[in-house]
Structure formats: structure tokens, C-alpha cells
PDB file of N, CA and C in Angstrom:
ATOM      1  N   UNK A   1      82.949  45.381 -58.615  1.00  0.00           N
ATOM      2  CA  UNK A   1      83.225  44.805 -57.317  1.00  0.00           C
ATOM      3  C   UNK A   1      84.402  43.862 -57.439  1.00  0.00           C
ATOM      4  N   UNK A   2      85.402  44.616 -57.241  1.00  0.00           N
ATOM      5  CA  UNK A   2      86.632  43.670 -57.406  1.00  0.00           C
ATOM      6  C   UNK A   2      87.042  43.654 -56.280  1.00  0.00           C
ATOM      7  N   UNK A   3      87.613  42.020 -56.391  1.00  0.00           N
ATOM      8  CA  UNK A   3      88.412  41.469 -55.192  1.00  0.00           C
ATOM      9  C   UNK A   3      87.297  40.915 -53.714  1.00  0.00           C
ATOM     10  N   UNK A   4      85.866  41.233 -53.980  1.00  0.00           N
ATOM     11  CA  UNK A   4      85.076  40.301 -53.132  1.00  0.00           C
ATOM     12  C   UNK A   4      84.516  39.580 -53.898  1.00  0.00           C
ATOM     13  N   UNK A   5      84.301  38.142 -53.230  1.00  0.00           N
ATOM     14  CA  UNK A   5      83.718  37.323 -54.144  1.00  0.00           C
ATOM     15  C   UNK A   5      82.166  37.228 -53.644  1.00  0.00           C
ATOM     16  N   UNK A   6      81.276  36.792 -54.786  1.00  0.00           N
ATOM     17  CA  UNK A   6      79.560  37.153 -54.922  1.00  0.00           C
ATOM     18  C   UNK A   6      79.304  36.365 -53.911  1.00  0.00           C
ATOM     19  N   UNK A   7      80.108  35.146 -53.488  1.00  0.00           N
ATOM     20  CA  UNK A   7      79.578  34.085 -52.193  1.00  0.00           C
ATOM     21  C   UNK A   7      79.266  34.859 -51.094  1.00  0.00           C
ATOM     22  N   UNK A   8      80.198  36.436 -50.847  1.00  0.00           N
ATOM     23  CA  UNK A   8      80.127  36.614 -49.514  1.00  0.00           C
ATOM     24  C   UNK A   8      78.688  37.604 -49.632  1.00  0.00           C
ATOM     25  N   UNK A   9      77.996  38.156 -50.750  1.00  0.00           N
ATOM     26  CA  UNK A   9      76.886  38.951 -50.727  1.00  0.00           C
ATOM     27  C   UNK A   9      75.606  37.857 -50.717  1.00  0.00           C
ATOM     28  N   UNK A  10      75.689  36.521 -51.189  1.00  0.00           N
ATOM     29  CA  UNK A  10      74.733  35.763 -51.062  1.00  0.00           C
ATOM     30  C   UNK A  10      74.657  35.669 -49.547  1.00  0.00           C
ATOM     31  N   UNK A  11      75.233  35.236 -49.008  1.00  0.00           N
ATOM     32  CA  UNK A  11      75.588  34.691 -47.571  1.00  0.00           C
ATOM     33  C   UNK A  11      74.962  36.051 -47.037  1.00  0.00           C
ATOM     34  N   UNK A  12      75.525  37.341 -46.986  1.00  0.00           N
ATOM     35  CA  UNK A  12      75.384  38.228 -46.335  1.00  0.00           C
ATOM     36  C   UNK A  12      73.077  38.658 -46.462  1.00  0.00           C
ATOM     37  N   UNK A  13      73.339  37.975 -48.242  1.00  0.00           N
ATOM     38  CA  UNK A  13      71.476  38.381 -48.199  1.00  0.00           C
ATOM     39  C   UNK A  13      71.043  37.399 -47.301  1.00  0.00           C
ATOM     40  N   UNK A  14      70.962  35.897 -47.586  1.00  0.00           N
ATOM     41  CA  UNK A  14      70.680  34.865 -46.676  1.00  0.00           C
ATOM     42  C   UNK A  14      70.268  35.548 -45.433  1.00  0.00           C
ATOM     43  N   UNK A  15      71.729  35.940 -44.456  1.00  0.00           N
ATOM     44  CA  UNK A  15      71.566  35.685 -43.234  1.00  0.00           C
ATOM     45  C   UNK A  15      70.458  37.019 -42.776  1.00  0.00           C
ATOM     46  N   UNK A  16      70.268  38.194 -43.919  1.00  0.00           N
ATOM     47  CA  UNK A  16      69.618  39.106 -43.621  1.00  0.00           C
ATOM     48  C   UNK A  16      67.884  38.759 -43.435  1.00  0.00           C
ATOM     49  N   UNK A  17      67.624  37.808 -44.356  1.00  0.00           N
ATOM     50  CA  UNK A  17      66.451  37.577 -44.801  1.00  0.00           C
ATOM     51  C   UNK A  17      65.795  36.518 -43.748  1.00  0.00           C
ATOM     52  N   UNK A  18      66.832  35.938 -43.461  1.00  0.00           N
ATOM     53  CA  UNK A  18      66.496  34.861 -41.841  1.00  0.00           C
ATOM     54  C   UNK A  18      66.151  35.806 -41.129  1.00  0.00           C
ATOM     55  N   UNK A  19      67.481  36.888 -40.628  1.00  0.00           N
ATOM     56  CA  UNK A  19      66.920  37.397 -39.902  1.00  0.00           C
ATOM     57  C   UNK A  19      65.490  38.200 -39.574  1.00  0.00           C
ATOM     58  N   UNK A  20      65.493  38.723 -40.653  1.00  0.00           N
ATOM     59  CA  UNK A  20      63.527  39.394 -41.405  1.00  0.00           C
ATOM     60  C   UNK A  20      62.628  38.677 -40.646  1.00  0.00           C
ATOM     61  N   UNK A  21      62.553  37.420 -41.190  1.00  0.00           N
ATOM     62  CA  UNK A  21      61.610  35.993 -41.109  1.00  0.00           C
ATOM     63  C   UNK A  21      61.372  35.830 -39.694  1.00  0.00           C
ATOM     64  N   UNK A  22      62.507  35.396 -38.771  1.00  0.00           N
ATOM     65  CA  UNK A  22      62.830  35.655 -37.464  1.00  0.00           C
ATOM     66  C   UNK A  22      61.877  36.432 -36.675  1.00  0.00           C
ATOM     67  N   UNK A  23      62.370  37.711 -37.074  1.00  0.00           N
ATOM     68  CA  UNK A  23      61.524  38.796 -36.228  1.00  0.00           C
ATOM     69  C   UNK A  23      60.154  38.986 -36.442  1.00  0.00           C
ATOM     70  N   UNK A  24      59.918  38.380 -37.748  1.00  0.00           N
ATOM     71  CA  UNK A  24      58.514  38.146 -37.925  1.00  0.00           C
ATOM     72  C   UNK A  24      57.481  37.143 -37.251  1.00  0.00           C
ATOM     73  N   UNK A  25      57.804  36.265 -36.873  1.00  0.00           N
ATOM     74  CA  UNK A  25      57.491  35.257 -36.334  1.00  0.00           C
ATOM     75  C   UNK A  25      57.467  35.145 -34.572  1.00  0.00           C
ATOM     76  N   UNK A  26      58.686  35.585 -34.031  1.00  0.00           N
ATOM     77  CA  UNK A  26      58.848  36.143 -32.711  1.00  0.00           C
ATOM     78  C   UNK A  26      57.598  37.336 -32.368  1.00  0.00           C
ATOM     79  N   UNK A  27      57.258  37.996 -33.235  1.00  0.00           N
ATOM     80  CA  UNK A  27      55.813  39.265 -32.685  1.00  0.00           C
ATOM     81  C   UNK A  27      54.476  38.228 -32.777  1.00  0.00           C
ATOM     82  N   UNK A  28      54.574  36.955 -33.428  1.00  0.00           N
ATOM     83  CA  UNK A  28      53.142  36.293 -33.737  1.00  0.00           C
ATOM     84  C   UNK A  28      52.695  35.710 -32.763  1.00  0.00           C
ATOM     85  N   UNK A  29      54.211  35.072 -31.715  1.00  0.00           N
ATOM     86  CA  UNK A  29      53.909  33.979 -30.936  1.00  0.00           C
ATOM     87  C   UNK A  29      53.716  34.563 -29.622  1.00  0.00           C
ATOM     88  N   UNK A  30      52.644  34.485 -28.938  1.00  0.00           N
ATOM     89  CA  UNK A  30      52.662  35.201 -27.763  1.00  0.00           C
ATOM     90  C   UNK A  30      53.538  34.069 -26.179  1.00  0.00           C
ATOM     91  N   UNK A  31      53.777  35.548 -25.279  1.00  0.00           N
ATOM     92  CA  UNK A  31      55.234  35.103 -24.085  1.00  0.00           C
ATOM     93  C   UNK A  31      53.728  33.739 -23.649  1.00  0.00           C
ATOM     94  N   UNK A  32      54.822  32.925 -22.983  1.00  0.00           N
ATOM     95  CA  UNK A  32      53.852  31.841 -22.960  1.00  0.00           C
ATOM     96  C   UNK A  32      53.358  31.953 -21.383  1.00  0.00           C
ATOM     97  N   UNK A  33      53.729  33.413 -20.597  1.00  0.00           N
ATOM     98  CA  UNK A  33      52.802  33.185 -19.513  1.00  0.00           C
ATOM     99  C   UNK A  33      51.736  34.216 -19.759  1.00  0.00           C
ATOM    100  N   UNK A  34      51.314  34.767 -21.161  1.00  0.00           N
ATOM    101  CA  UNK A  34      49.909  35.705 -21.346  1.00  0.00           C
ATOM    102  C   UNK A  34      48.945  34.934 -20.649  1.00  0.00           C
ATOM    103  N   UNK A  35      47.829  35.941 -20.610  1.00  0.00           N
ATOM    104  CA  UNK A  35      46.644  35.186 -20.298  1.00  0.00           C
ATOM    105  C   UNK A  35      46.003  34.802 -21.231  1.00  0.00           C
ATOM    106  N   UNK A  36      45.022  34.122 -21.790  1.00  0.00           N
ATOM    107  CA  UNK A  36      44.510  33.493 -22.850  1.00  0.00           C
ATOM    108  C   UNK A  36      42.749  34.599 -23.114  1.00  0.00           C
ATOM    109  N   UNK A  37      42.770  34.956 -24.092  1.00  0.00           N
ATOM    110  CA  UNK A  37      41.582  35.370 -24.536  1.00  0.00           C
ATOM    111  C   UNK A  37      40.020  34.228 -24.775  1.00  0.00           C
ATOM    112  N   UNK A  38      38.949  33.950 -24.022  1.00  0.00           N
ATOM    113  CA  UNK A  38      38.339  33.555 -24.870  1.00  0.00           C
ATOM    114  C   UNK A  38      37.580  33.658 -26.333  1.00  0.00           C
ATOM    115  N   UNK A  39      36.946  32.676 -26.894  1.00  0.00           N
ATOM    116  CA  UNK A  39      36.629  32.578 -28.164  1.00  0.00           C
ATOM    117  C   UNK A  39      35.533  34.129 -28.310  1.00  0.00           C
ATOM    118  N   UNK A  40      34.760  34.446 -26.919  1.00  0.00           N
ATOM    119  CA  UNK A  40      33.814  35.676 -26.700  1.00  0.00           C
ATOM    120  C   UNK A  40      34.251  36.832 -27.075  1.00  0.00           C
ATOM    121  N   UNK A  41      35.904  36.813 -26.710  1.00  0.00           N
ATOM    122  CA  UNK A  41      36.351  38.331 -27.189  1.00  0.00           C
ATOM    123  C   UNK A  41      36.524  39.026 -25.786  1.00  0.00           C
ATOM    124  N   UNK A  42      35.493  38.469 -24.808  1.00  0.00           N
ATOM    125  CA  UNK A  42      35.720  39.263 -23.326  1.00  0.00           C
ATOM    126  C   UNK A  42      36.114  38.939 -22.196  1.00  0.00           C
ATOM    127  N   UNK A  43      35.866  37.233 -21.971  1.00  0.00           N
ATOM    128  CA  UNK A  43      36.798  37.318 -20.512  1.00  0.00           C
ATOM    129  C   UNK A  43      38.114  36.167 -21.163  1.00  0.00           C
ATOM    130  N   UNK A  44      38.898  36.494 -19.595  1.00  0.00           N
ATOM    131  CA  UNK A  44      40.504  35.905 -19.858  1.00  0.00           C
ATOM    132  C   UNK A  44      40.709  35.075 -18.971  1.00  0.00           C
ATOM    133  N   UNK A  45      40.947  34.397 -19.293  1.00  0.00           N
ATOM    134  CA  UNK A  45      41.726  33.127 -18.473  1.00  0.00           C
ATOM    135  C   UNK A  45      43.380  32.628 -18.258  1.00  0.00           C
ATOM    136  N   UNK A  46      43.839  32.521 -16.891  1.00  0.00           N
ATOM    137  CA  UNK A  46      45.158  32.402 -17.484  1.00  0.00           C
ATOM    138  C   UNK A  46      45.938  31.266 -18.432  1.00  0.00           C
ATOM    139  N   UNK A  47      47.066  31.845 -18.742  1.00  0.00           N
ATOM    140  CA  UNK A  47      47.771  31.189 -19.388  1.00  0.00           C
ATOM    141  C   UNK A  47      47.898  29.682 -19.329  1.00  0.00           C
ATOM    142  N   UNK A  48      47.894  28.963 -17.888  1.00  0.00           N
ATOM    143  CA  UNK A  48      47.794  27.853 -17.161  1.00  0.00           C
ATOM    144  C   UNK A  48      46.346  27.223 -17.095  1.00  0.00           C
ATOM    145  N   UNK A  49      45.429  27.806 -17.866  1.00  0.00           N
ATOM    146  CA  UNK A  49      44.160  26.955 -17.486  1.00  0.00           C
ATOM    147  C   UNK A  49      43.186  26.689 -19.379  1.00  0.00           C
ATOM    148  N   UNK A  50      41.682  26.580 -19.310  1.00  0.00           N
ATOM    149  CA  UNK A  50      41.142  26.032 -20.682  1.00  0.00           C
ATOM    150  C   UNK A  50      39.804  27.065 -20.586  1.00  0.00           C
ATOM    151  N   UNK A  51      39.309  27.928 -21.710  1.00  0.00           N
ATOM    152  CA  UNK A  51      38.203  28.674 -21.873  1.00  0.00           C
ATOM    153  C   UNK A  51      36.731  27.910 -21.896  1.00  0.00           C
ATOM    154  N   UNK A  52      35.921  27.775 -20.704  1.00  0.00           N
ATOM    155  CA  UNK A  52      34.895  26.511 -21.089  1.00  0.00           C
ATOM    156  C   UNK A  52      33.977  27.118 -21.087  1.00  0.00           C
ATOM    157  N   UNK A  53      32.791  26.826 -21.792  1.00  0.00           N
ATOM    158  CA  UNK A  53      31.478  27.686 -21.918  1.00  0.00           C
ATOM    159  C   UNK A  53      30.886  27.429 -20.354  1.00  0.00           C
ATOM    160  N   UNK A  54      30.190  28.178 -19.388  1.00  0.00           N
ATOM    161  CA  UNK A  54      29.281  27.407 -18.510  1.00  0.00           C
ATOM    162  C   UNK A  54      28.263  27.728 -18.663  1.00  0.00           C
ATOM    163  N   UNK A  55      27.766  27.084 -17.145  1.00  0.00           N
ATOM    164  CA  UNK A  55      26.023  26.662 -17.449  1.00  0.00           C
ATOM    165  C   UNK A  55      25.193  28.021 -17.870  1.00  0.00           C
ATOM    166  N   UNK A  56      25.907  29.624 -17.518  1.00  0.00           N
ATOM    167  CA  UNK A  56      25.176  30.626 -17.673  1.00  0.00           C
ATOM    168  C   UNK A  56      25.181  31.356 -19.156  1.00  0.00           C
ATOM    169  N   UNK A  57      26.204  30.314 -20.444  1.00  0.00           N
ATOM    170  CA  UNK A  57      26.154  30.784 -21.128  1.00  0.00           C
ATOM    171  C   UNK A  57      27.820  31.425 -22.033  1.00  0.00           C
ATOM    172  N   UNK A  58      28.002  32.106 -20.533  1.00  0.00           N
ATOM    173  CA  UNK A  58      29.207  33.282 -20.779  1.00  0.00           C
ATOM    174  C   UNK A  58      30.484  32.081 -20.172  1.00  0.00           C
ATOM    175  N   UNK A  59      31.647  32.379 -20.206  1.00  0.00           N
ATOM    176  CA  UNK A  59      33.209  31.586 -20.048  1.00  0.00           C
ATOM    177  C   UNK A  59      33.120  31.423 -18.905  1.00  0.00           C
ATOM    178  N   UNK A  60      33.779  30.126 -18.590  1.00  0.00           N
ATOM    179  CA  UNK A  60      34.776  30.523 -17.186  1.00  0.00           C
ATOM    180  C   UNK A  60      35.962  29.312 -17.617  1.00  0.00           C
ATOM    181  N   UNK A  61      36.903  29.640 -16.324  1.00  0.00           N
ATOM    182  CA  UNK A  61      38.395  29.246 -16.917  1.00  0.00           C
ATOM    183  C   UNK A  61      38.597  28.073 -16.018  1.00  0.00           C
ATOM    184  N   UNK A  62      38.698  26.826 -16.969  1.00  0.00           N
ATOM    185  CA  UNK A  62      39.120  25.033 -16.212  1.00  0.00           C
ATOM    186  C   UNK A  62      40.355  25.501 -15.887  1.00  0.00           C
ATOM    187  N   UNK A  63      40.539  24.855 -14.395  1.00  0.00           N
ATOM    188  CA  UNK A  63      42.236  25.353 -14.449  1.00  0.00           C
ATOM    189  C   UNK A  63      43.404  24.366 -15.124  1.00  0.00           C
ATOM    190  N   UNK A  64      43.249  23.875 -15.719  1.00  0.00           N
ATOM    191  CA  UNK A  64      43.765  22.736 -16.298  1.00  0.00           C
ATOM    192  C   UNK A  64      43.843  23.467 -17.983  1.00  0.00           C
ATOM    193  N   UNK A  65      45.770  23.318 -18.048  1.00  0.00           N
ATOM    194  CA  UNK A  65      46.215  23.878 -19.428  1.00  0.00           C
ATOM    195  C   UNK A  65      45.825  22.531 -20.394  1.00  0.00           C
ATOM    196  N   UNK A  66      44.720  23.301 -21.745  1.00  0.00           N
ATOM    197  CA  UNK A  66      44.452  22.031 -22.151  1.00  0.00           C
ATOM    198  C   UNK A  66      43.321  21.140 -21.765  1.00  0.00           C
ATOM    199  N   UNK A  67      43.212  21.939 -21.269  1.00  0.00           N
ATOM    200  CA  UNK A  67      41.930  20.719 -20.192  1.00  0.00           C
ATOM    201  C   UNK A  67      40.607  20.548 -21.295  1.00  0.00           C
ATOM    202  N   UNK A  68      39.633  19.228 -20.846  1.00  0.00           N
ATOM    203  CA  UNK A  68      38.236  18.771 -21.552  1.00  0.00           C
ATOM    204  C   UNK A  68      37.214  19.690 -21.153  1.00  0.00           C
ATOM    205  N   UNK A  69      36.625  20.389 -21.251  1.00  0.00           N
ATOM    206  CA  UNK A  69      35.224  20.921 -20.631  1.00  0.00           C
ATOM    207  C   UNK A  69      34.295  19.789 -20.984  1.00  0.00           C
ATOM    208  N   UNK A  70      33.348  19.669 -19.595  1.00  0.00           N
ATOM    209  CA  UNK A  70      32.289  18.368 -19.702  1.00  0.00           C
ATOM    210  C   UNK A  70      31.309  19.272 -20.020  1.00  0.00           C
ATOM    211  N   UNK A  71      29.924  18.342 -20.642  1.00  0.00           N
ATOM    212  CA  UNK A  71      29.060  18.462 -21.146  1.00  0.00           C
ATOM    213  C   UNK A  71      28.222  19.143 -19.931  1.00  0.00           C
ATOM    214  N   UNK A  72      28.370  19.439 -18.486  1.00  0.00           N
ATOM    215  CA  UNK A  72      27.312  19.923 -18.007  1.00  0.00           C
ATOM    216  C   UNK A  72      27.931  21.049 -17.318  1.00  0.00           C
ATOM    217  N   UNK A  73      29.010  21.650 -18.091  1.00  0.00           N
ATOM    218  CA  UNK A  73      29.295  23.101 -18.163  1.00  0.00           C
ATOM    219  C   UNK A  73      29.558  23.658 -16.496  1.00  0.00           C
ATOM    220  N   UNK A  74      30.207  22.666 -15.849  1.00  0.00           N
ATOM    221  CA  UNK A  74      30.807  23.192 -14.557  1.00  0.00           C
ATOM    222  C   UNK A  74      31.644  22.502 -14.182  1.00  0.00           C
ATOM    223  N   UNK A  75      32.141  21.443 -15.144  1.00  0.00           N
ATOM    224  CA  UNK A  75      33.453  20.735 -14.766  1.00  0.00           C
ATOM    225  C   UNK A  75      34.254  20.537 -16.035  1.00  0.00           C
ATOM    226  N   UNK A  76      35.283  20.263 -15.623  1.00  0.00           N
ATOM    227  CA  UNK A  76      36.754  19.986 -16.562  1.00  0.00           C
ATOM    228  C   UNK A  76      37.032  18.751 -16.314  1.00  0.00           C
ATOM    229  N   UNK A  77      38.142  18.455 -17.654  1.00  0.00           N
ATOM    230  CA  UNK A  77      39.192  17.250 -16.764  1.00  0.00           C
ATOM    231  C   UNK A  77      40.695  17.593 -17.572  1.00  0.00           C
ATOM    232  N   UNK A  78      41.522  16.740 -17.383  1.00  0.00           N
ATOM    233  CA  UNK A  78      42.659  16.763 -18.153  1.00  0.00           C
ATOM    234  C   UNK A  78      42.782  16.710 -19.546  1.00  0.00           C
ATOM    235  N   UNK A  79      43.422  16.851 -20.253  1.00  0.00           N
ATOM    236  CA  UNK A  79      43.427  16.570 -21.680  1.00  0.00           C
ATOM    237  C   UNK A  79      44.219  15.001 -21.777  1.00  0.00           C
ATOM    238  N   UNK A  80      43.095  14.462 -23.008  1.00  0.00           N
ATOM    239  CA  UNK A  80      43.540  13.215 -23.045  1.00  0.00           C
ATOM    240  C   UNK A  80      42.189  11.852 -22.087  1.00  0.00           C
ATOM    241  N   UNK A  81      41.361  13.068 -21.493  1.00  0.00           N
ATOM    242  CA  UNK A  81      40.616  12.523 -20.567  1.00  0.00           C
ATOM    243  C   UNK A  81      38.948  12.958 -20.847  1.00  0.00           C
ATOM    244  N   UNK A  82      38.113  11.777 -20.459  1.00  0.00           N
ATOM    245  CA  UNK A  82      36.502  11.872 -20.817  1.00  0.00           C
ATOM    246  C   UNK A  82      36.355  12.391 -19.199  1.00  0.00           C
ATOM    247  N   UNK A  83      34.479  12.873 -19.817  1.00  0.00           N
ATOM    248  CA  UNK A  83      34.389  12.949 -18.809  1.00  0.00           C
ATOM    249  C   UNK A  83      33.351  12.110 -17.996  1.00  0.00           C
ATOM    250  N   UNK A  84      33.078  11.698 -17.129  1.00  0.00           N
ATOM    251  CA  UNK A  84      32.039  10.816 -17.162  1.00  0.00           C
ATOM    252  C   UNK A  84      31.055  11.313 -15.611  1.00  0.00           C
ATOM    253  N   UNK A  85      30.271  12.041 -15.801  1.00  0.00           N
ATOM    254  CA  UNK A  85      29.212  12.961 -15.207  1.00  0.00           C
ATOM    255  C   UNK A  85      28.443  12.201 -14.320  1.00  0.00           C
ATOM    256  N   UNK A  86      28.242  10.357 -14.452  1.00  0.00           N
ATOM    257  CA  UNK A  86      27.691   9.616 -13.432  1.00  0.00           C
ATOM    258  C   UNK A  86      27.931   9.432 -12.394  1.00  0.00           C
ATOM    259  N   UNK A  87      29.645   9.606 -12.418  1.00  0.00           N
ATOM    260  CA  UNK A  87      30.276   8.918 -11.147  1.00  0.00           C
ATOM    261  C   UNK A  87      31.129  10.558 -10.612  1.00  0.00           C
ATOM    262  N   UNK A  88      31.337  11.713 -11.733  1.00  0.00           N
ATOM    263  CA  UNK A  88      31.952  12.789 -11.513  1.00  0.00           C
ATOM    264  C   UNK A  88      33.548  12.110 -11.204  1.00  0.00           C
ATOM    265  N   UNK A  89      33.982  11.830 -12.389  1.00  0.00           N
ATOM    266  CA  UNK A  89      35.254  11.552 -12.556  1.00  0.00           C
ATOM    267  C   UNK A  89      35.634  11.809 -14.107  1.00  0.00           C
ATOM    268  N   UNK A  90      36.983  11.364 -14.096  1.00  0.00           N
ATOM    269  CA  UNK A  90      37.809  11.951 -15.276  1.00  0.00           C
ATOM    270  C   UNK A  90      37.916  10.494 -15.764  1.00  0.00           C
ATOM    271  N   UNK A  91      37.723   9.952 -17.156  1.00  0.00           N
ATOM    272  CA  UNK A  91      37.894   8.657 -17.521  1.00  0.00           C
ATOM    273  C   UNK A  91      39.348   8.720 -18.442  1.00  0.00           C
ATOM    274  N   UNK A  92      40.341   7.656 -18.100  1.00  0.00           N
ATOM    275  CA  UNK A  92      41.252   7.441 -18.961  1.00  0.00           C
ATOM    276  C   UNK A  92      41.770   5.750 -18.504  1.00  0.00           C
ATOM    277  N   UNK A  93      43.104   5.830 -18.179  1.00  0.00           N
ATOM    278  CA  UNK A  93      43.458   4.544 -17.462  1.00  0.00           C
ATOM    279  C   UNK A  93      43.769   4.492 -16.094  1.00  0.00           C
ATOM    280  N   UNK A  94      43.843   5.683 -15.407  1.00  0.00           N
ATOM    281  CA  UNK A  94      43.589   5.980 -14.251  1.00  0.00           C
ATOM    282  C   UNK A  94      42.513   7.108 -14.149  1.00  0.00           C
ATOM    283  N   UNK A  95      41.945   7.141 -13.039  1.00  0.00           N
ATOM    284  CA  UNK A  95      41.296   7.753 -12.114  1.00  0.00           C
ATOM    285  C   UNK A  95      41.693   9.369 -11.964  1.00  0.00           C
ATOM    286  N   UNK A  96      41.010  10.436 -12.457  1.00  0.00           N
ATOM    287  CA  UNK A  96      41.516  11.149 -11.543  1.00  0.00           C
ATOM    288  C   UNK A  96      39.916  12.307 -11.339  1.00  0.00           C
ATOM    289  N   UNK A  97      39.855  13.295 -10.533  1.00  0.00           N
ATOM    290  CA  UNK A  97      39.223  14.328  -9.774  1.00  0.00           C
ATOM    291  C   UNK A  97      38.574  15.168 -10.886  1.00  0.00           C
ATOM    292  N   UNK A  98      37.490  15.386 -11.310  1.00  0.00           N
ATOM    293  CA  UNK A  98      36.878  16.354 -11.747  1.00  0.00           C
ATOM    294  C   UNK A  98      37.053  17.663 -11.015  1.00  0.00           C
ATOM    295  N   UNK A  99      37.530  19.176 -11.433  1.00  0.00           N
ATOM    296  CA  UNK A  99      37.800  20.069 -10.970  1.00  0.00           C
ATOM    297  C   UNK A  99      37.167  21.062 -11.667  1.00  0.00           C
ATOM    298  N   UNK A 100      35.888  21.540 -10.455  1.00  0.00           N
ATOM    299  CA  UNK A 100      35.561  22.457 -10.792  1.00  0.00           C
ATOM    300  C   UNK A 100      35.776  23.734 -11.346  1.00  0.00           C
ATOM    301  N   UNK A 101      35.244  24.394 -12.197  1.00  0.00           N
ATOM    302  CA  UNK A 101      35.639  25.816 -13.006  1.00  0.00           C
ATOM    303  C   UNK A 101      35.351  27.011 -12.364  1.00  0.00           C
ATOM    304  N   UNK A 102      36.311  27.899 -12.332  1.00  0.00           N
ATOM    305  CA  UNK A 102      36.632  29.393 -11.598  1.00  0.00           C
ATOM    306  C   UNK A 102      36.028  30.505 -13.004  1.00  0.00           C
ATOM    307  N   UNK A 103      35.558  31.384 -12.176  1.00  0.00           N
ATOM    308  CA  UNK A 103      35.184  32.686 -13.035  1.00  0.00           C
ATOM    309  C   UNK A 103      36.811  33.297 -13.680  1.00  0.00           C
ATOM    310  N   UNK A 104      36.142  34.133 -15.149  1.00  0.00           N
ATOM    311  CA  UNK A 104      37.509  34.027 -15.864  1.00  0.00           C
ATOM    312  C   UNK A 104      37.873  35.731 -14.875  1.00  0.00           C
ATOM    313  N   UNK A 105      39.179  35.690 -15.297  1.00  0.00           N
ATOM    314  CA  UNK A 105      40.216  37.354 -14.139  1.00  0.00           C
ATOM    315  C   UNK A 105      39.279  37.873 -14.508  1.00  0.00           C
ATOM    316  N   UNK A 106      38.963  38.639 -16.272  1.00  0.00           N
ATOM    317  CA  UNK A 106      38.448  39.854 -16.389  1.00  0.00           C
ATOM    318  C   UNK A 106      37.505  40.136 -17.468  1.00  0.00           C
ATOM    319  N   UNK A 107      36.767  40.564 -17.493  1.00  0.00           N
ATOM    320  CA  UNK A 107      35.882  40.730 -18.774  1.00  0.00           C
ATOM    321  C   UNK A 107      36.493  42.018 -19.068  1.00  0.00           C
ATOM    322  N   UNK A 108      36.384  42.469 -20.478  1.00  0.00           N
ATOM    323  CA  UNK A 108      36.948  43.571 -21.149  1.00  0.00           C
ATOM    324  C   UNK A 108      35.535  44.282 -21.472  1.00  0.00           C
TER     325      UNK A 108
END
């Protein structure tokens, strides 16, 4: 190999092997408006909301991305937020609305 120098085949493996890595990583991460699978395997919730067990057992979807599921399995709150089931509010440093949970789109 005369007259190229070995810098330009390092460089050339480098940028190949990024690229590899790249495309590997891009198939792992799912588009961020999927719908979300619950932990069950069968129903889905969208992308925008939290998989919460309810009172019957089976999922339904907090609409809140992130959201707390409360302990009596028909309300949510924000993330970052308690829940406090006496007064049916969201505890943090403000105030906000406990929001009830929707059945998930679809069972598979």
C-alpha cells in the first residue's frame, strides 16, 4: 500500500464501526410516540400515559407520562407526587387533581 498513509484506514475503520454501533442502538430505542406495553404482556397504553394495576386485577392506563399509581388502584397522580386517598389529592408543594384511570386501547 504505497502512497496512502495507515491514518486514513484507521479513520476509515473508526468511522465504520460508529457507524455499526449507531444502527445498533437506533433499532433498540423505540419512536417515542409507540404505545407502551404493560408489564402483563397484554394491554397497551399510550405512549403519553403510566401502566397501573386496578382494582380488577388486570391494567389500565393513568394518563399521566410517568405518572404515581395510588394504592387504591383507580387513581394516579404526577410523577414526583404522593398520593393522599383522604382528601383525593396529589401531595407535593402544590395541590393538584387526582385523575382518574382509563381502560388500556387493546388487549392482545
Amino acid at each position: 500500500m504505497t502512497g496512502v498513509p495507515m491514518n486514513i484506514f484507521v479513520v476509515l475503520f473508526l468511522c465504520l464501526l460508529l457507524m455499526v454501533v449507531s444502527s445498533k442502538n437506533a433499532e433498540t430505542i423505540p419512536p417515542p410516540n409507540a404505545d407502551i406495553i404493560c408489564p402483563d404482556g397484554l394491554s397497551i397504553c399510550p405512549a403519553t400515559s403510566t401502566c397501573c394495576i386496578s382494582t380488577d386485577g388486570d391494567y389500565s392506563c393513568c394518563p399521566i407520562q410517568d405518572g404515581v399509581c395510588c394504592a387504591d388502584h383507580k387513581h394516579c397522580c404526577p410523577k414526583h407526587y404522593k398520593c393522599d386517598l383522604k382528601i383525593f389529592k396529589c401531595d407535593r408543594v402544590f395541590s393538584a387533581t387526582m385523575l382518574g384511570m382509563e381502560a388500556p386501547l387493546n388487549k392482545n
